[in-house]
Structures are given as structure tokens and as C-alpha cells.
Protein backbone atom coordinates (compact mmCIF):
# COMPACT_ATOMS: atom_id res chain seq x y z
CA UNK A 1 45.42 35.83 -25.36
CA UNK A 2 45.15 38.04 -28.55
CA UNK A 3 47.83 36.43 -30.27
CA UNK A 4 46.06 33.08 -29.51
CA UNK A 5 42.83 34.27 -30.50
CA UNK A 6 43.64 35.66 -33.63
CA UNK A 7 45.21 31.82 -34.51
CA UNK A 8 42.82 29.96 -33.41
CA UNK A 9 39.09 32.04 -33.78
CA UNK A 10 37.20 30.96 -31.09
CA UNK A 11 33.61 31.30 -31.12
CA UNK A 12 33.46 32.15 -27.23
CA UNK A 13 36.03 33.45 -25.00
CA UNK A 14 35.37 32.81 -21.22
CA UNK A 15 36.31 35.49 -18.56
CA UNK A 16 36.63 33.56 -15.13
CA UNK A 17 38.68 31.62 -12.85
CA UNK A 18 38.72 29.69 -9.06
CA UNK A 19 41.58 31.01 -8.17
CA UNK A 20 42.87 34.68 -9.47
CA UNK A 21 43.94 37.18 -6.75
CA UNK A 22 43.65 40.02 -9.85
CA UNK A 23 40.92 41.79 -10.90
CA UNK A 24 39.78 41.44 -15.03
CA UNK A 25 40.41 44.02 -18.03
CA UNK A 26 36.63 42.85 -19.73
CA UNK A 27 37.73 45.97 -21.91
CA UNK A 28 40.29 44.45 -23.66
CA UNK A 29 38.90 41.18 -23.50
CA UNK A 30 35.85 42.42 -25.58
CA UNK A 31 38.60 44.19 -28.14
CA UNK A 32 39.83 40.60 -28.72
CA UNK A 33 36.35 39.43 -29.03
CA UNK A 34 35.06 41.63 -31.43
CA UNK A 35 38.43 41.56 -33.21
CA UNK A 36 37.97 37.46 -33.36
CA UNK A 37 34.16 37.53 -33.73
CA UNK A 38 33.65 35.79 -30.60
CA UNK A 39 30.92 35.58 -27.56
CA UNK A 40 32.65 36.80 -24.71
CA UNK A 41 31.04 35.34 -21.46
CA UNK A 42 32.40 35.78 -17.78
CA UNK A 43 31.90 33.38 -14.95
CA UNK A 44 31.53 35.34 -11.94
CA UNK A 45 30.68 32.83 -9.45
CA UNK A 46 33.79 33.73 -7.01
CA UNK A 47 33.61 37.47 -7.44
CA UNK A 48 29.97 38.23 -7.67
CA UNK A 49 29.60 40.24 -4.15
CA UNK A 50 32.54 42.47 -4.66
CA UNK A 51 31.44 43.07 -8.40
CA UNK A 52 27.87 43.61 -7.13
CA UNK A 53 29.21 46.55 -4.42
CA UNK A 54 31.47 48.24 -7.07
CA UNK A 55 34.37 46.45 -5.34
CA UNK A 56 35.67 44.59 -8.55
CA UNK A 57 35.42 45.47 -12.18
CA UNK A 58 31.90 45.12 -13.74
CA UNK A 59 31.59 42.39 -16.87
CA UNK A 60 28.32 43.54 -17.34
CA UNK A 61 29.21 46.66 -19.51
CA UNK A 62 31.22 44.44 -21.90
CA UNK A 63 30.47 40.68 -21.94
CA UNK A 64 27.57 39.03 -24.05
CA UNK A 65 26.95 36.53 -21.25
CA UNK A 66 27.83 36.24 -17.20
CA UNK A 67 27.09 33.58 -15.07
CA UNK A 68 27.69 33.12 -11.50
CA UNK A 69 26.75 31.44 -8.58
CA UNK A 70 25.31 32.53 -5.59
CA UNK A 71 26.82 30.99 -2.26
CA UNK A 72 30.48 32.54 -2.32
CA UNK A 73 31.13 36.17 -1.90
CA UNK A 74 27.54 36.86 -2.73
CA UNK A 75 27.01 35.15 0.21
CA UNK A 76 23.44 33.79 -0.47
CA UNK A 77 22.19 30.22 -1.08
CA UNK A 78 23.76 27.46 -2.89
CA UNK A 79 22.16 28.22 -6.60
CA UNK A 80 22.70 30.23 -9.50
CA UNK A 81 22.68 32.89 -12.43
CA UNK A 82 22.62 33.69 -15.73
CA UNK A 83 22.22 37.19 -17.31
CA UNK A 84 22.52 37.73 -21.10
CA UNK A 85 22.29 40.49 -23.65
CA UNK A 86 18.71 41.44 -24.90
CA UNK A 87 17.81 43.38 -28.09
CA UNK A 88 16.55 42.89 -31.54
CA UNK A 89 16.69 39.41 -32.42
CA UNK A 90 16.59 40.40 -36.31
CA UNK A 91 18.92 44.04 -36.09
CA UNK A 92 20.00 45.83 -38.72
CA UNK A 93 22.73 45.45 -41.07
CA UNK A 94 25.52 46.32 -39.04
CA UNK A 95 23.84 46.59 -35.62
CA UNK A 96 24.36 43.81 -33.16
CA UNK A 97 21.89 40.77 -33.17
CA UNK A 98 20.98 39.49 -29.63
CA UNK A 99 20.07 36.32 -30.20
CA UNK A 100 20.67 34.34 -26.52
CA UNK A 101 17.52 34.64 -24.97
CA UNK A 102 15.48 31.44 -26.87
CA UNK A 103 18.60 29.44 -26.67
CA UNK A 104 19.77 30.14 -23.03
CA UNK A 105 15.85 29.67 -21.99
CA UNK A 106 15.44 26.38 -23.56
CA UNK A 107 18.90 24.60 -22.54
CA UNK A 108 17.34 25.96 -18.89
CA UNK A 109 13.96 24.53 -19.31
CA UNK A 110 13.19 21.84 -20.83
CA UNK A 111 16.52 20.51 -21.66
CA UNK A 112 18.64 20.42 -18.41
CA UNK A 113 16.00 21.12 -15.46
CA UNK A 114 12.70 20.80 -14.30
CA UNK A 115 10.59 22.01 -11.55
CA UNK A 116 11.62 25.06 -9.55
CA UNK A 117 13.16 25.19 -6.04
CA UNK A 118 10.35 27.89 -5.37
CA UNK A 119 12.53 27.85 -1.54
CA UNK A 120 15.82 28.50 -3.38
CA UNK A 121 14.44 31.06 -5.29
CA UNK A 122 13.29 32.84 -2.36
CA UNK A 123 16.04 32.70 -0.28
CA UNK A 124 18.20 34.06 -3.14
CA UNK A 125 15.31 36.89 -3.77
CA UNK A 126 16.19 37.68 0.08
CA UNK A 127 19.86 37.63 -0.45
CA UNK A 128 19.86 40.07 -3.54
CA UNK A 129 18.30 42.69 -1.11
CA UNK A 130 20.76 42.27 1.55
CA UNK A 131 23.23 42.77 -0.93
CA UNK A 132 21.87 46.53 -2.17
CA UNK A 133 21.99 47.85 1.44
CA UNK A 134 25.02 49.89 3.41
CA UNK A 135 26.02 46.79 5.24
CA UNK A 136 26.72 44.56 2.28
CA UNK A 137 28.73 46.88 0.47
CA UNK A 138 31.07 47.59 4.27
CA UNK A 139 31.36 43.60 4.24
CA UNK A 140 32.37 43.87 0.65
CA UNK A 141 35.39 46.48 1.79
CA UNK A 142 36.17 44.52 4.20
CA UNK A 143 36.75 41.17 2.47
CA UNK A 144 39.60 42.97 0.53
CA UNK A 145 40.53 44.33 3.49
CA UNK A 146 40.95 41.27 5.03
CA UNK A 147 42.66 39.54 2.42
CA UNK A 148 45.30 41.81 1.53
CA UNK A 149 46.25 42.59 4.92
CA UNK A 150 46.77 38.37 5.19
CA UNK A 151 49.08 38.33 1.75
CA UNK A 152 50.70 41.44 3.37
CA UNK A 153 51.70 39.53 6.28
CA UNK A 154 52.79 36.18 4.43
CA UNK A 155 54.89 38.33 2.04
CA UNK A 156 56.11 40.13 4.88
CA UNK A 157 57.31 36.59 6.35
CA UNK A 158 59.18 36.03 2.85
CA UNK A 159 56.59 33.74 1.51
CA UNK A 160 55.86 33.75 -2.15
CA UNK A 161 52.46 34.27 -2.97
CA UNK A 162 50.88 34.16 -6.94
CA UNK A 163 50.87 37.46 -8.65
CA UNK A 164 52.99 38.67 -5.60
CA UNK A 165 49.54 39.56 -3.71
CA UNK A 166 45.89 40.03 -4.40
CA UNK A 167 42.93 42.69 -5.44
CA UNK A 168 40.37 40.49 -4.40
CA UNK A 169 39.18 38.27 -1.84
CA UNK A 170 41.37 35.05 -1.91
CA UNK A 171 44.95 34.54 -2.25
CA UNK A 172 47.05 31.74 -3.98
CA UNK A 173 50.34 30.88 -1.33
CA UNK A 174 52.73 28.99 -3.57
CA UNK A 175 54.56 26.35 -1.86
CA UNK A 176 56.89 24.96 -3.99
CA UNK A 177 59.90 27.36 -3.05
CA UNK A 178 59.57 25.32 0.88
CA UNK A 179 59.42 22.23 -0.79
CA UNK A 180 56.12 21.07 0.13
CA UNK A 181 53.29 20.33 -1.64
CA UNK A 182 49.81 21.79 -1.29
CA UNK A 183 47.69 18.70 -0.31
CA UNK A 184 50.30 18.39 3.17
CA UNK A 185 49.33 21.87 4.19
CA UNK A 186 45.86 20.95 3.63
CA UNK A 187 46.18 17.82 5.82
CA UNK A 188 47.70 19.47 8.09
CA UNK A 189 45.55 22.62 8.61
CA UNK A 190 42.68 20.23 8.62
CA UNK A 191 43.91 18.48 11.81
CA UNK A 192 44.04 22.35 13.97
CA UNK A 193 40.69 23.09 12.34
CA UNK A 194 41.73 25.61 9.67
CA UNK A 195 39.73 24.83 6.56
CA UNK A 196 41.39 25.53 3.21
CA UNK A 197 41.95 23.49 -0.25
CA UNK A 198 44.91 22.57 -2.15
CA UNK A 199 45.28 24.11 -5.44
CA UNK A 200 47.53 24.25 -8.61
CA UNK A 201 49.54 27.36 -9.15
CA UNK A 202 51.46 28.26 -12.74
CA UNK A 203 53.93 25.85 -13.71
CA UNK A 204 52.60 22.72 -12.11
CA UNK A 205 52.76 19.44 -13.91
CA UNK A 206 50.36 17.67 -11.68
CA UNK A 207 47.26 18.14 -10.31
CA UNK A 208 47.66 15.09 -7.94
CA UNK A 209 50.34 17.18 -6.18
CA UNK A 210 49.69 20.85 -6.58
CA UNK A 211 52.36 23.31 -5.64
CA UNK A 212 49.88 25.60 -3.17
CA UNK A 213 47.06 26.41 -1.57
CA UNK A 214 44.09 28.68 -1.94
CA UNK A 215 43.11 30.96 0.89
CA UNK A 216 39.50 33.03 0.74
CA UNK A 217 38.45 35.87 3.05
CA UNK A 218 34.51 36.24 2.94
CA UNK A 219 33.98 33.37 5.55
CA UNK A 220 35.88 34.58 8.27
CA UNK A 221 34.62 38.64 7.36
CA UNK A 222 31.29 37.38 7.91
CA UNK A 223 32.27 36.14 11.62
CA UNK A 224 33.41 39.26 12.09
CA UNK A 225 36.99 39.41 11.63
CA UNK A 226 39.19 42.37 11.31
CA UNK A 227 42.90 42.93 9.35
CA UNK A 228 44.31 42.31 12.55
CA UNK A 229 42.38 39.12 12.90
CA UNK A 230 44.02 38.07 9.24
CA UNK A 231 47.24 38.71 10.72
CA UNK A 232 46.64 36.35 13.71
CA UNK A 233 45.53 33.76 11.25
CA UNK A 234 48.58 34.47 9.14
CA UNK A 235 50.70 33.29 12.40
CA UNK A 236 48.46 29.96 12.84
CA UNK A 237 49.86 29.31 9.19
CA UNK A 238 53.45 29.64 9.40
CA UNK A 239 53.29 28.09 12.92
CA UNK A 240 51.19 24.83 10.84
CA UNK A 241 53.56 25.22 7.69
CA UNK A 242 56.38 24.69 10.83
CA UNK A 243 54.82 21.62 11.24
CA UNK A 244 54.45 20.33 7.91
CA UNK A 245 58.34 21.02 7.15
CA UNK A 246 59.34 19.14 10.35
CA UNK A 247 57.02 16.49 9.93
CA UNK A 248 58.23 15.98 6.18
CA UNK A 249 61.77 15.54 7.22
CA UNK A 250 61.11 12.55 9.39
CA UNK A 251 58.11 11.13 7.25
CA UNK A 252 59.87 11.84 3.51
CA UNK A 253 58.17 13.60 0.82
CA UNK A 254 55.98 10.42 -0.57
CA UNK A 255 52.20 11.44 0.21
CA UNK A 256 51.05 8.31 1.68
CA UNK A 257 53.89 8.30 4.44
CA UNK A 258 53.69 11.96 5.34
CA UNK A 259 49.80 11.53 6.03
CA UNK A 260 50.63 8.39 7.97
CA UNK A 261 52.95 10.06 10.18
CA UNK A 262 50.60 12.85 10.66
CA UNK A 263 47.86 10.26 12.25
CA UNK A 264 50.16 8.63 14.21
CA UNK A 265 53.73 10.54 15.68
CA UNK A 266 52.79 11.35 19.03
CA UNK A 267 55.23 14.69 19.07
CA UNK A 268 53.87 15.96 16.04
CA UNK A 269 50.43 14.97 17.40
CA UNK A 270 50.98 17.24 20.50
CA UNK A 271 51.95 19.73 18.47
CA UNK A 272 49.22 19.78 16.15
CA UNK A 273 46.51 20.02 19.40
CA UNK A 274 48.28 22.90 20.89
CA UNK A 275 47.79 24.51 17.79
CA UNK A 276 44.52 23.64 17.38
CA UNK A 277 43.46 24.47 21.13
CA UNK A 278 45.09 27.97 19.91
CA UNK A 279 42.83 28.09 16.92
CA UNK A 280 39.47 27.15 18.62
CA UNK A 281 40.24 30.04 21.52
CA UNK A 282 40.56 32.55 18.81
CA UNK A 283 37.80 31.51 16.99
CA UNK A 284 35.25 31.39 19.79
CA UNK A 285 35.51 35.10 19.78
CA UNK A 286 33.56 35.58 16.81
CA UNK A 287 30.60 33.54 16.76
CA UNK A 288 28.69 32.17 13.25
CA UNK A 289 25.70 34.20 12.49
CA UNK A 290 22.83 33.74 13.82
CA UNK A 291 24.08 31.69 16.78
């Protein structure tokens, strides 16, 4: 990224991904920036609750801007949120000049929105104080928890995972050594009611047919779920990635037949309910909240 950034000058450097099991070095980020003469911002959206509890490294310290949403690990409604630096707008020679306040205000209001969801707004007011008590911060833990003892037990299995693990509260389970592609497994997990998404991982050509899928922790920790839990949904996985394999080798690897075959063999339809009866049994045990 230096060595980039020293070539090409860019006048902001952004801090953020959807899908990084690694936690961020906004340290030497903001070296690079200052070295460069760049805004550095960070897009938080994914990582927001741990970084709120202390769990993740804090942008705040370094980064001119962050922005993040608020219905992922933050666990609040679907909105979001934009801090920025404040200080002398005229500083000093030498001294930094804070100038983002006018300009972050007005592409806010007027230019992209207008009237307030005064309901959002209060239900996100109500979130932020869940989030400074005891219990937020244990659900924080245990996210990480959660999610490392998962990669532990797919790595265990021999299964290659991005970055060889995670620090955070998702993991990235590259496919490509198995020879399957990341929008079968999705398919497939779909049909025994296991919800995750297809997603590229480093070194694929093709978004159309991305090499893995992404796997995220905060839902199930909010339902209650344990390491041990993680583990039992590692073994749902490798018993649906079973399926995909066998199902490829009588379908063939072309998308359209593999999803065809998946609606309509009757063996691999049997198999696919058993699974799924397992799944819902297991997950009855740990009730949304609320309900």
C-alpha cells in the first residue's frame, strides 16, 4: 500500500472491507497518509460492535473520517454513521485544519436526504446504550469466540480458510482447493436452512463464480450460541459441502445444471431434508429474541 501510495498520491485512503477475518494497523495506515498527504477514512460498518467494546482496533485515534452502519455487529437498526474530525477550521501554520464538518453536513442535508426517520433515530439512540453496558461487551467476546472456534474446526477438518483463520467475527472458507465454487455452497446451504453468501476470495477472476463463501458469527451469538454450538454448525457444513461435491459429479460443474439437479434428484433431495430436519432440531434450541 505505501509503495502504491507514494506512486500514485491519493487524496483519500479508505480503511474497510466486507469480508476481512484480520483486524487493521490504522497506525501505519495514517503514516502512509500523512506521508502521501491524504484523508484517511475507515468504513466500519462490519466491525463497529467489537470496535465499540474494545474488541477490535479503534480508527478513531487515527483516521480523519469513519463511517459505519448500524445493523451488523452493532446490532441496532438498519441506518447509519458518520463521525469526523473537529477543530479550527482556519489553524495555524503548521497545525492541522479540520475542515469536514460544512462539507460532510451539507452532502447530508440538503444534497442527498431529507426529512428525518425521527423512529430510526430513536431506535439507534436505544441501541447505542445497550451497547455501553456489561452485556454488550460479553456478546462482543463472544462473537470472536464463536468465530474462531468455527475456523478452528474447519481448519482442523483440512479446509483452507483466507488468512489461515480470523480475529474477528466472520470468516472467508475458500473453496477452490475442493473444486467448487461459492454460489453451489450457497444453493445448497440455502435448501437445509443455513443462511450464508457467496463471496470472492484473492485470486479470483470472476465475480459471477467466486471461489468461497463468507461466514459471520453475531447472528447466531445473539440466539445464544456457544463455541461448541460453532462446532456443531461446522459439522452441518462439511456434511452440506458432502453434498455439493456428490451432487457436482453427477450434475457437472456448469451452474445452471448443478442448480437444476439440486431442485430435482430425488436422492440428493432426501439428503438435503435430513440435513435440514437436523438443522431445524438444533436450531429450535435457541430461540430469536424476544420470542
Amino acid at each position: 500500500m505505501e509503495k502504491t501510495a507514494m506512486v500514485f498520491r491519493p487524496k483519500m485512503i479508505i480503511a474497510g472491507a466486507s469480508a476481512y477475518p484480520r483486524d487493521w494497523d490504522y497506525a501505519r495506515m495514517r503514516k502512509i497518509c500523512d506521508a502521501t498527504g491524504a484523508f484517511l477514512m475507515a468504513d466500519i460498518a462490519h466491525i463497529s460492535g467489537l470496535v465499540a467494546t474494545g474488541e477490535a482496533n479503534s480508527p478513531f485515534p487515527y483516521c480523519d473520517i469513519v463511517t459505519t452502519t448500524t445493523h451488523k455487529s452493532l446490532r441496532g437498526p438498519r441506518a447509519g454513521m458518520i463521525f469526523f474530525r473537529r477543530g479550527p477550521k482556519s489553524a495555524e501554520e503548521g497545525a492541522p485544519s479540520y475542515e469536514y464538518e460544512d462539507a460532510i453536513n451539507f452532502a447530508v442535508f440538503p444534497a442527498l436526504q431529507g426529512g428525518p426517520h425521527n423512529h430510526q433515530i430513536a431506535a439507534l439512540a436505544t441501541q447505542l446504550k445497550e451497547v455501553a453496558t456489561p452485556e454488550f461487551k460479553a456478546y462482543a467476546k463472544q462473537v470472536k469466540s464463536n468465530a474462531s472456534a468455527l475456523a478452528d474446526f474447519l481448519t482442523s477438518k483440512g479446509y483452507k480458510l483466507a488468512t489461515g483463520g480470523t480475529e474477528n467475527h466472520l470468516m472467508l472458507w475458500d473453496l477452490r482447493p475442493l473444486g467448487l465454487t461459492g454460489n453451489k455452497m450457497e444453493k445448497v446451504l440455502e435448501k437445509v436452512h443455513i443462511t450464508l453468501n457467496k463471496n470472492a476470495v484473492h485470486g479470483d477472476v470472476s465475480a459471477m463464480a467466486p471461489g468461497g463463501v463468507r461466514i459471520g458469527a453475531p447472528a447466531m451469538t445473539t440466539r445464544g450460541l456457544k463455541e461448541a454450538d460453532f462446532v456443531k454448525i461446522g459439522e452441518f457444513l462439511v456434511k452440506a459441502l458432502d453434498i455439493a461435491l456428490d451432487l457436482q459429479k453427477v450434475s457437472g460443474k456448469k451452474l445452471v445444471d448443478f442448480l437444476k439437479a439440486l431442485d430435482t434428484n430425488k436422492e440428493f433431495g432426501d439428503r438435503l431434508s435430513a440435513l435440514c430436519t437436523e438443522v431445524e432440531a438444533f436450531a429450535g434450541a435457541f430461540p430469536m429474541p424476544g420470542h
